[in-house]
PDB file of N, CA and C in Angstrom:
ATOM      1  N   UNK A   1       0.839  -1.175   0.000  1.00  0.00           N
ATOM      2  CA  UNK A   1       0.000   0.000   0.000  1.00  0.00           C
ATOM      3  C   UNK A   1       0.889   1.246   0.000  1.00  0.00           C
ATOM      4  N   UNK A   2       0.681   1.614  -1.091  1.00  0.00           N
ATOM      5  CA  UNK A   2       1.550   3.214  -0.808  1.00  0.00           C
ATOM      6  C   UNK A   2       1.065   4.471  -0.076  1.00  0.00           C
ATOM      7  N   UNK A   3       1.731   5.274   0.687  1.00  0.00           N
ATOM      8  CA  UNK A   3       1.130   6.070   1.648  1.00  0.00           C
ATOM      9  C   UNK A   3       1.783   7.610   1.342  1.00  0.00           C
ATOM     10  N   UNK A   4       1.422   8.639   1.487  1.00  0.00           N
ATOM     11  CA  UNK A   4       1.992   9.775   1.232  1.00  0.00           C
ATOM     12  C   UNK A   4       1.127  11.024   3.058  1.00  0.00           C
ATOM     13  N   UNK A   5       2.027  10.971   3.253  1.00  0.00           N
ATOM     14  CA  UNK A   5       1.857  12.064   4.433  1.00  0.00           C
ATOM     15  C   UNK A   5       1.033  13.062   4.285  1.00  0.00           C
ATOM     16  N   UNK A   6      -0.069  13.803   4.363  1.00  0.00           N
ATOM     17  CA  UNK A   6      -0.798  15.053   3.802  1.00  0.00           C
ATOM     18  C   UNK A   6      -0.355  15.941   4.794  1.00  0.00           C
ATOM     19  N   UNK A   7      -0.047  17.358   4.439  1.00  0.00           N
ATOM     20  CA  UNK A   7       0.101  18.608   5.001  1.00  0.00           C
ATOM     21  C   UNK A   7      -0.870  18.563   6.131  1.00  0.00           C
ATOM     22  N   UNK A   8      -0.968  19.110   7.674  1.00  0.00           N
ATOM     23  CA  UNK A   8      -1.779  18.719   8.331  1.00  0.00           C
ATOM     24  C   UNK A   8      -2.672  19.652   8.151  1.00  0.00           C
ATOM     25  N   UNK A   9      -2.701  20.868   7.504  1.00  0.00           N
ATOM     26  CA  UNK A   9      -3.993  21.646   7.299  1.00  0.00           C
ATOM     27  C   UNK A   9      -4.880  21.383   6.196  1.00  0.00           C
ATOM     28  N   UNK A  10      -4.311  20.629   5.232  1.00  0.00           N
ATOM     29  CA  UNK A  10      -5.482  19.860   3.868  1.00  0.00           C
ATOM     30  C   UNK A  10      -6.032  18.406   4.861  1.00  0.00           C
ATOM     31  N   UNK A  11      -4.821  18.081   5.475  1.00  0.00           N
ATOM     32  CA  UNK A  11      -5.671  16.799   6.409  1.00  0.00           C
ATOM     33  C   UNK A  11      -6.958  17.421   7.219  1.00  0.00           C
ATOM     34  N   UNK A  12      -6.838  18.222   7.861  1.00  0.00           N
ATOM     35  CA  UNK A  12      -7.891  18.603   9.009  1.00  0.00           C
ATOM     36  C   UNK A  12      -9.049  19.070   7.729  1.00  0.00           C
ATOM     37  N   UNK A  13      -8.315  19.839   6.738  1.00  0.00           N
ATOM     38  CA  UNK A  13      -9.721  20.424   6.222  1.00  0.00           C
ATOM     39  C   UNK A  13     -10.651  19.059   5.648  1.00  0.00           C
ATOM     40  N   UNK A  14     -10.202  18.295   5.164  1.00  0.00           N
ATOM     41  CA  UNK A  14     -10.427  16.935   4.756  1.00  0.00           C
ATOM     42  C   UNK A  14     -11.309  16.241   5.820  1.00  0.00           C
ATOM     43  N   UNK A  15     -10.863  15.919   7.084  1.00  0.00           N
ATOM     44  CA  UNK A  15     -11.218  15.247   8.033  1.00  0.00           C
ATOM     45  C   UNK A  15     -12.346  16.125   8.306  1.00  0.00           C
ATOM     46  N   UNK A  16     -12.504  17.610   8.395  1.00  0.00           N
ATOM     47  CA  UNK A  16     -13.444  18.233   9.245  1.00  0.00           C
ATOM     48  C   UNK A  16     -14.745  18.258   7.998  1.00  0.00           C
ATOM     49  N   UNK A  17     -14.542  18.033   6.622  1.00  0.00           N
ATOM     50  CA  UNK A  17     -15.656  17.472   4.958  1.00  0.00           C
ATOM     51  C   UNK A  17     -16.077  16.719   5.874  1.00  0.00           C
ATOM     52  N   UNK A  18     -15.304  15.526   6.115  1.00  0.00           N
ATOM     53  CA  UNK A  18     -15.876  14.415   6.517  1.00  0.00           C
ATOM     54  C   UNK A  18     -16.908  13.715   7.454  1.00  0.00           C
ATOM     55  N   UNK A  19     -16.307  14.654   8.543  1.00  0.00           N
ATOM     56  CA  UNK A  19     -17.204  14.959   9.759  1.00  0.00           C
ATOM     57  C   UNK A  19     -18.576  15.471   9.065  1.00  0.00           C
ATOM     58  N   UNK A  20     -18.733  16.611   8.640  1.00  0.00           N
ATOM     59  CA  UNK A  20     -20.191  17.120   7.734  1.00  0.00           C
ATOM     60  C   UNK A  20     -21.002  15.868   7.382  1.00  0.00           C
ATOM     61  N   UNK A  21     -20.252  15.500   6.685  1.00  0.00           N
ATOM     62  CA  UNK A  21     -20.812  14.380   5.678  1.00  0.00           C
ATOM     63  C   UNK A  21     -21.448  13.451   6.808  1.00  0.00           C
ATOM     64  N   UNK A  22     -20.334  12.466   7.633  1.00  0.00           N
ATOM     65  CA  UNK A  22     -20.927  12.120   8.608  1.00  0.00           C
ATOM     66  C   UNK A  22     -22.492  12.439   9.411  1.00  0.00           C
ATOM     67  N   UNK A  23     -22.395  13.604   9.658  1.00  0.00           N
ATOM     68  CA  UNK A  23     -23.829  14.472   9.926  1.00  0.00           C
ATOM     69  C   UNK A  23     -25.275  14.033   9.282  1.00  0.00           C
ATOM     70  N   UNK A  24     -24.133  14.494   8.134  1.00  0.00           N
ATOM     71  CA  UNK A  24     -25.510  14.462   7.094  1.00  0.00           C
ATOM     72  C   UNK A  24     -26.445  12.973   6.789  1.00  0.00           C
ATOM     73  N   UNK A  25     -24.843  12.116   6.777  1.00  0.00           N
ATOM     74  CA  UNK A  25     -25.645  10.566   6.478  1.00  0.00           C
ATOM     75  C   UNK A  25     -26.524  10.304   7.786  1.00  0.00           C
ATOM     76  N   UNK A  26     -26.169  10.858   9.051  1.00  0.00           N
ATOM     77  CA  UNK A  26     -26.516  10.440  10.641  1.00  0.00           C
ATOM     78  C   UNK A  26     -27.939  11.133   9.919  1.00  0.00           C
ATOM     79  N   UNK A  27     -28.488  12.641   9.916  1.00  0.00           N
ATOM     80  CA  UNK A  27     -29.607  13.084   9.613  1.00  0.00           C
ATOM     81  C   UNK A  27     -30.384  12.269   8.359  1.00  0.00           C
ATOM     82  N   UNK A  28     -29.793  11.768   7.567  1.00  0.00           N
ATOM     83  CA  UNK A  28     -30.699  11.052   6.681  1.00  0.00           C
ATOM     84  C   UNK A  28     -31.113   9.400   7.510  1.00  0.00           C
ATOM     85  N   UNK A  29     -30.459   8.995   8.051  1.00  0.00           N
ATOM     86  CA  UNK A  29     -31.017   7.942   8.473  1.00  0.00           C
ATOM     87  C   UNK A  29     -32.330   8.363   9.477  1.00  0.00           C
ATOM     88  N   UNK A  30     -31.849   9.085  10.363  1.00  0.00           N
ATOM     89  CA  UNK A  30     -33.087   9.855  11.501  1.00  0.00           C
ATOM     90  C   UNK A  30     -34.620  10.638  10.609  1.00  0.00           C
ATOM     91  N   UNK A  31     -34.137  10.751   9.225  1.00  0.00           N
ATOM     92  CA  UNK A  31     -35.272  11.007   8.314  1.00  0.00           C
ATOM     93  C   UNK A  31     -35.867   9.908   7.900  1.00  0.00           C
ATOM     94  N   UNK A  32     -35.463   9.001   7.948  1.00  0.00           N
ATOM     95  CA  UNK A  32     -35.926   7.707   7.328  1.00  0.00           C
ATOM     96  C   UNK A  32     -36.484   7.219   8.779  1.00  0.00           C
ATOM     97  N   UNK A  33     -36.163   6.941   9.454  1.00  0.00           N
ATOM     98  CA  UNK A  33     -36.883   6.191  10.644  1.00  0.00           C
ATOM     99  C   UNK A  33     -37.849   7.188  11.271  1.00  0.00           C
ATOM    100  N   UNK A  34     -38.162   8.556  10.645  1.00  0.00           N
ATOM    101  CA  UNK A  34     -39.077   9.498  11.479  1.00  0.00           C
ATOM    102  C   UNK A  34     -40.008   9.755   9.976  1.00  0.00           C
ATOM    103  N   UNK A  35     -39.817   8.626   9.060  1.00  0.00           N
ATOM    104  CA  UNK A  35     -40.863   8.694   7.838  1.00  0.00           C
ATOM    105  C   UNK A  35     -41.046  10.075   6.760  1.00  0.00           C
ATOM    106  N   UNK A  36     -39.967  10.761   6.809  1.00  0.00           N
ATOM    107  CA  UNK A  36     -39.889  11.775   6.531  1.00  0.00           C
ATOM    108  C   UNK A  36     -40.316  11.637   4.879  1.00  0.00           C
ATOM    109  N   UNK A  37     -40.995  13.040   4.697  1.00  0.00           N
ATOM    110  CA  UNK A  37     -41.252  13.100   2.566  1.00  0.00           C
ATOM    111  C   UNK A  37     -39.989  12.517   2.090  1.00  0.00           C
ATOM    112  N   UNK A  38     -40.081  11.725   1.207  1.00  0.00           N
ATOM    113  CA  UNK A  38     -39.074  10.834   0.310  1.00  0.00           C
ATOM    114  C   UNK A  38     -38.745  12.264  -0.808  1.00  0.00           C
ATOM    115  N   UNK A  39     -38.711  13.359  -0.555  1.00  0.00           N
ATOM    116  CA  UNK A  39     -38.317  14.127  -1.749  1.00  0.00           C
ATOM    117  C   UNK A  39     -37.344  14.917  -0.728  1.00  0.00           C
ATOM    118  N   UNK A  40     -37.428  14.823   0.298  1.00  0.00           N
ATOM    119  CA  UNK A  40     -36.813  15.586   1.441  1.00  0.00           C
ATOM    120  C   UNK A  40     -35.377  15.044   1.289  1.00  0.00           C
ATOM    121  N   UNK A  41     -36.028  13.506   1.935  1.00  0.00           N
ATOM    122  CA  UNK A  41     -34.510  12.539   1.760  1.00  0.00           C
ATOM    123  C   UNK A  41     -33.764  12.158   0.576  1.00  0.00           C
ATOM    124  N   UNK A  42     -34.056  12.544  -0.542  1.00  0.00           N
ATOM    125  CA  UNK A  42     -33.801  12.467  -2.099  1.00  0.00           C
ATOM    126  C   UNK A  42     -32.465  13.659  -1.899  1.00  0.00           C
ATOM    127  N   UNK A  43     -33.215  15.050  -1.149  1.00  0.00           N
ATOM    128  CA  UNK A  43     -32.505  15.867  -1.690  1.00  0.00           C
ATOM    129  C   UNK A  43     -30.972  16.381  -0.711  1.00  0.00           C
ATOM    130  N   UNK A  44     -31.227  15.490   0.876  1.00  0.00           N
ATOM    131  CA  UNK A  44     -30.179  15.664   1.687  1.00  0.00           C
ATOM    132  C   UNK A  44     -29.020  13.930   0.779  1.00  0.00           C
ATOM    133  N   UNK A  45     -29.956  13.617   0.338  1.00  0.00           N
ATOM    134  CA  UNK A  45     -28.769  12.265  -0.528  1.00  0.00           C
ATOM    135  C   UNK A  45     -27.976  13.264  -1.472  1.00  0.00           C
ATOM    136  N   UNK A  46     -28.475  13.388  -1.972  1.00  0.00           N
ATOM    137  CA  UNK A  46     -27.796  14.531  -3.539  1.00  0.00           C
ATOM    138  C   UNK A  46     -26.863  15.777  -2.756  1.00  0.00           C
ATOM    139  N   UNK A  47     -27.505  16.283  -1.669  1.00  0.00           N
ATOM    140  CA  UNK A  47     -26.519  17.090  -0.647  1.00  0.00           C
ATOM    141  C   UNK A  47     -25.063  16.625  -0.329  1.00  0.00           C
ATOM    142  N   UNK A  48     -25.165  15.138  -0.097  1.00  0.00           N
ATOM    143  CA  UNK A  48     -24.235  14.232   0.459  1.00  0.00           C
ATOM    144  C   UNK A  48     -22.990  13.856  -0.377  1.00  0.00           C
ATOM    145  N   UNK A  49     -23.841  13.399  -1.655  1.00  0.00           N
ATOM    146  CA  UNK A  49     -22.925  12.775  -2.757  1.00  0.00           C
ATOM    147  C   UNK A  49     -22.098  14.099  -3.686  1.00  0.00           C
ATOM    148  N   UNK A  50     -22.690  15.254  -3.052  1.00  0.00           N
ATOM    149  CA  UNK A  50     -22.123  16.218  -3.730  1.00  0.00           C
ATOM    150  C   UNK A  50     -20.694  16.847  -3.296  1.00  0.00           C
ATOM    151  N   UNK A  51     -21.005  16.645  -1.523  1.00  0.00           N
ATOM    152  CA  UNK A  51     -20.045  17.085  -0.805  1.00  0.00           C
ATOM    153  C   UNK A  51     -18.905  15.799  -0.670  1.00  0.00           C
ATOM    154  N   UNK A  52     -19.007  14.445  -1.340  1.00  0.00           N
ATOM    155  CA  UNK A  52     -18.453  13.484  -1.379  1.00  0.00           C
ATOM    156  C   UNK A  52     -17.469  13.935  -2.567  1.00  0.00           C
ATOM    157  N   UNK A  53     -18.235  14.220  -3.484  1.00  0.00           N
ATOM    158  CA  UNK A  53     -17.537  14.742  -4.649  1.00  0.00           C
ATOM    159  C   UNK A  53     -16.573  15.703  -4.602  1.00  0.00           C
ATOM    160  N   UNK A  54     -16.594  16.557  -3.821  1.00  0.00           N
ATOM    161  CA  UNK A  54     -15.971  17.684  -3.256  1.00  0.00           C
ATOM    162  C   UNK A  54     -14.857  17.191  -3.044  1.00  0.00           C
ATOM    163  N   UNK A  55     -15.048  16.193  -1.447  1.00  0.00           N
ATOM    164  CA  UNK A  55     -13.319  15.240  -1.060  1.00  0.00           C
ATOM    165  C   UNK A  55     -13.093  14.786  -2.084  1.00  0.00           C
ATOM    166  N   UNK A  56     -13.512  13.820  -3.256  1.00  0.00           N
ATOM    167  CA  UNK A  56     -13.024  13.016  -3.889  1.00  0.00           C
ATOM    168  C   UNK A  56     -11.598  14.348  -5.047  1.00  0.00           C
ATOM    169  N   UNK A  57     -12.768  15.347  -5.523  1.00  0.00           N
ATOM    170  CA  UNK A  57     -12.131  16.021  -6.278  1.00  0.00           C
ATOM    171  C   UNK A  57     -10.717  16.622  -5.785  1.00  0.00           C
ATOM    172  N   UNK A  58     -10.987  17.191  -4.293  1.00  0.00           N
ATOM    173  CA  UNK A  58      -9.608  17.398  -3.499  1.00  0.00           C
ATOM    174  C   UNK A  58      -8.254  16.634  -3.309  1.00  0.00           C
ATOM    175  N   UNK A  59      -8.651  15.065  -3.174  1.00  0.00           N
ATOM    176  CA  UNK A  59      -7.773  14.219  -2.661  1.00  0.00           C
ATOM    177  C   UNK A  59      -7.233  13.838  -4.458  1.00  0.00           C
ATOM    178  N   UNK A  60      -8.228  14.340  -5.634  1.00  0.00           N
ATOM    179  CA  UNK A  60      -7.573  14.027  -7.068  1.00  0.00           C
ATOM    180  C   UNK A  60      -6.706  15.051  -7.414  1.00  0.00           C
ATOM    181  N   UNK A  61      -7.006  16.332  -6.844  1.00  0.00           N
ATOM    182  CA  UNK A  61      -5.962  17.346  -7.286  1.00  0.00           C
ATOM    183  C   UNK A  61      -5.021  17.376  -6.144  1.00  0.00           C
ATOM    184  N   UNK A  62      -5.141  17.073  -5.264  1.00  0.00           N
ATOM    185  CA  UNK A  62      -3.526  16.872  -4.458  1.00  0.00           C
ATOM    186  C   UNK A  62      -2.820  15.815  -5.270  1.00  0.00           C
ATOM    187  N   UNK A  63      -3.308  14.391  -5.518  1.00  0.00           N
ATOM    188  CA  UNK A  63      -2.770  13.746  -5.793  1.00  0.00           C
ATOM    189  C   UNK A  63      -2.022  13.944  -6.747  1.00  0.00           C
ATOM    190  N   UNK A  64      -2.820  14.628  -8.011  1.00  0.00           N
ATOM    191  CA  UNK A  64      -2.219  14.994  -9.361  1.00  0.00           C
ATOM    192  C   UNK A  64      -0.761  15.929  -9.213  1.00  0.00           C
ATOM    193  N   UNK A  65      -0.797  16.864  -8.470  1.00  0.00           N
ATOM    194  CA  UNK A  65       0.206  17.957  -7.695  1.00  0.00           C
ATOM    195  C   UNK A  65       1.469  17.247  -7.356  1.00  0.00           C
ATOM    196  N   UNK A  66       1.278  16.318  -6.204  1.00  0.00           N
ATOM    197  CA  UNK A  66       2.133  15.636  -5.889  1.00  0.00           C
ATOM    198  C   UNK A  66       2.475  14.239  -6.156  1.00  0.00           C
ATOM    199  N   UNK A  67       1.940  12.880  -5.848  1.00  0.00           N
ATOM    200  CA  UNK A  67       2.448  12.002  -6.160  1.00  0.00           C
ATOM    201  C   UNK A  67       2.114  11.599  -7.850  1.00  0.00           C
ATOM    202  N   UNK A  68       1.023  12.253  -8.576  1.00  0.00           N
ATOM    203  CA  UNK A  68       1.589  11.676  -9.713  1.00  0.00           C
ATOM    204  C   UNK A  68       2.592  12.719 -10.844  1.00  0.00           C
ATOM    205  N   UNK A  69       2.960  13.791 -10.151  1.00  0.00           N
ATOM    206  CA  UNK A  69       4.121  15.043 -10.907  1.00  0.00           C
ATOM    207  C   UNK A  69       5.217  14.105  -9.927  1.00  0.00           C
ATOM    208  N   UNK A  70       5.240  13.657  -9.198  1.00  0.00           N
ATOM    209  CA  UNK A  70       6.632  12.811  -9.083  1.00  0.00           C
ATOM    210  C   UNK A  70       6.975  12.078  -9.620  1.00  0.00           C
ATOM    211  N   UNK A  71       5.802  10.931  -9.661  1.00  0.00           N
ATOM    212  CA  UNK A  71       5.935   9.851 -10.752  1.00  0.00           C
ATOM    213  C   UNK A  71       6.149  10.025 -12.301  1.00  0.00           C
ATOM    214  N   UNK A  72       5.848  11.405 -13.123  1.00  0.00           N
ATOM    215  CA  UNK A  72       5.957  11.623 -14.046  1.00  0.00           C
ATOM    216  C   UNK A  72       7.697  12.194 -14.074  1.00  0.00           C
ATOM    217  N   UNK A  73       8.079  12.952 -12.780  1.00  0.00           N
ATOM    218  CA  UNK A  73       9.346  13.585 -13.136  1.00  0.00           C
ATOM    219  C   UNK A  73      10.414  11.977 -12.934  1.00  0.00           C
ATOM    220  N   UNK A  74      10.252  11.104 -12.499  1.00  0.00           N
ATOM    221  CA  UNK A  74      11.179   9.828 -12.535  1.00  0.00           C
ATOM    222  C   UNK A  74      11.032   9.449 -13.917  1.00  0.00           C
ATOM    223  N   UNK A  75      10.018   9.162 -14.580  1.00  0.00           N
ATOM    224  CA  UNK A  75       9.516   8.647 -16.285  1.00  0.00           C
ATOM    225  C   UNK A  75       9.864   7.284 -16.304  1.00  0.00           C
ATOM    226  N   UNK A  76       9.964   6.471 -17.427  1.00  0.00           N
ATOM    227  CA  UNK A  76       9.815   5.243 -17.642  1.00  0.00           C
ATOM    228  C   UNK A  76       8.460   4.688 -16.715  1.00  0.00           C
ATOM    229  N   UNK A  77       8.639   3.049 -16.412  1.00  0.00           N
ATOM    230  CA  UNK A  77       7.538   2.873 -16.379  1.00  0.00           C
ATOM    231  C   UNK A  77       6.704   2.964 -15.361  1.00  0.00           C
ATOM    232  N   UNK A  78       7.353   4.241 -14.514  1.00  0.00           N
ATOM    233  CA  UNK A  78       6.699   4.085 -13.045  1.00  0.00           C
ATOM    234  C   UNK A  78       6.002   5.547 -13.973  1.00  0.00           C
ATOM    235  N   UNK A  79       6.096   5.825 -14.524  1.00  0.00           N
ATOM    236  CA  UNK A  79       5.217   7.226 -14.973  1.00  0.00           C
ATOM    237  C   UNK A  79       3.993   6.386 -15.910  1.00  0.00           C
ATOM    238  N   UNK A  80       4.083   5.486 -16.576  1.00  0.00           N
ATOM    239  CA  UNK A  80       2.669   4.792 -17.301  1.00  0.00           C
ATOM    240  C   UNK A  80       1.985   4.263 -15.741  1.00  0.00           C
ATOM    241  N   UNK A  81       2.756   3.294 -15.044  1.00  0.00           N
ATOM    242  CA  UNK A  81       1.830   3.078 -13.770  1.00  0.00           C
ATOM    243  C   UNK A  81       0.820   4.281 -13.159  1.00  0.00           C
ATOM    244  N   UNK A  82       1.864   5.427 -12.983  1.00  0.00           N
ATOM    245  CA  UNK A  82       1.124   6.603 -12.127  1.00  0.00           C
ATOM    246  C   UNK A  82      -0.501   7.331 -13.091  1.00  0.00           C
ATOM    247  N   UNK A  83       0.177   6.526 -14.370  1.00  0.00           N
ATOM    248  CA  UNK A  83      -1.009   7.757 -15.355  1.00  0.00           C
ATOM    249  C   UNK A  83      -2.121   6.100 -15.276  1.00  0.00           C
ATOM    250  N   UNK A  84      -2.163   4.864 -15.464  1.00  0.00           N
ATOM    251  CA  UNK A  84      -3.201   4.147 -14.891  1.00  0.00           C
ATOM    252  C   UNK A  84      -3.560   3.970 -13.777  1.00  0.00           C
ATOM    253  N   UNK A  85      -2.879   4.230 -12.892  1.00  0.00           N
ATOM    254  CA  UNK A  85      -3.407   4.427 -11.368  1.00  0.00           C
ATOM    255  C   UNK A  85      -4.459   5.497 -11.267  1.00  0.00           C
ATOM    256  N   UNK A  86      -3.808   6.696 -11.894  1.00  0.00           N
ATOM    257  CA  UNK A  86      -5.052   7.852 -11.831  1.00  0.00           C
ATOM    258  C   UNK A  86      -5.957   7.774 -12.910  1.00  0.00           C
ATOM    259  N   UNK A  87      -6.442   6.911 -13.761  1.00  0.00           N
ATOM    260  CA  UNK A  87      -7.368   6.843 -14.887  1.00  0.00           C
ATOM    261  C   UNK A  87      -7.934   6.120 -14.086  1.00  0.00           C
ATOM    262  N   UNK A  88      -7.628   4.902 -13.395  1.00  0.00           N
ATOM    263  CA  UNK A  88      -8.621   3.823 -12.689  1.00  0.00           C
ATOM    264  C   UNK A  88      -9.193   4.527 -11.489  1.00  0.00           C
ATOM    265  N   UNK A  89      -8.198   5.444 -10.416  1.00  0.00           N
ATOM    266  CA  UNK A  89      -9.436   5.474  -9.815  1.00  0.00           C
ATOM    267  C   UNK A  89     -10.395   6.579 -10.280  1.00  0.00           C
ATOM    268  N   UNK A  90     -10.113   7.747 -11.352  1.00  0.00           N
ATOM    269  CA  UNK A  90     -11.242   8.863 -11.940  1.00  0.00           C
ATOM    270  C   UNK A  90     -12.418   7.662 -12.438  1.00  0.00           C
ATOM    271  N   UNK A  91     -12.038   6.522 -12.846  1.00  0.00           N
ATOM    272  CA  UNK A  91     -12.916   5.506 -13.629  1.00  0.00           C
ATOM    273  C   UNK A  91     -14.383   5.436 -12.629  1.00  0.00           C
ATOM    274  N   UNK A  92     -13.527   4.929 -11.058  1.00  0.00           N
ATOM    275  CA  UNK A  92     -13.967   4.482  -9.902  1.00  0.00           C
ATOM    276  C   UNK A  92     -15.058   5.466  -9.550  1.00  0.00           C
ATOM    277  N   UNK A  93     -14.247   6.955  -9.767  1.00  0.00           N
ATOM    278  CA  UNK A  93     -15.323   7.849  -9.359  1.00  0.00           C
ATOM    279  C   UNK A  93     -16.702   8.083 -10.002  1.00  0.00           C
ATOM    280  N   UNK A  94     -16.219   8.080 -11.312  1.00  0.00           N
ATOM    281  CA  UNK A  94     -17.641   8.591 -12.302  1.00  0.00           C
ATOM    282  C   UNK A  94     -18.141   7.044 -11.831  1.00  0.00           C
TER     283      UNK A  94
END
């Protein structure tokens, strides 16, 4: 598993998305067990997956920044690895 250290202020901002999100999934379940309008809970889902999108997009442009501009400045074939590593997981995302 490869690991890369994050700056601790993109970490916290990251961790503190997360926490939100957390929230939000906690409030959609408490909508669902309190029978809430299904257009209500439609639209705190779409709230959710949006702000998911958010981290995902963050943790793709750090990545791009740093570990795969490293992998490209070494070249040969650890630079084709780094450019399918990041096609598979953008794949993952959409």
């Amino acid at each position: 598993m490869k690991h890369r250290e994050r700056p601790s202020e993109f970490k916290k901002q990251l961790m503190d998305r997360m926490e939100r999100i957390n929230g939000q999934t906690r409030g959609i379940l408490k909508m669902i067990e309190e029978d809430r309008y299904c257009i209500d809970i439609l639209i705190q889902i779409g709230a959710v997956k949006g702000a998911l999108n958010q981290v995902a997009l963050q943790l793709f442009e750090d990545h791009s920044h740093h570990c795969l501009a490293d992998s490209l400045a070494s070249g040969g074939q650890k630079e084709e690895e780094a450019v399918g590593e990041l096609l598979a997981a953008l794949k993952r995302m959409l």
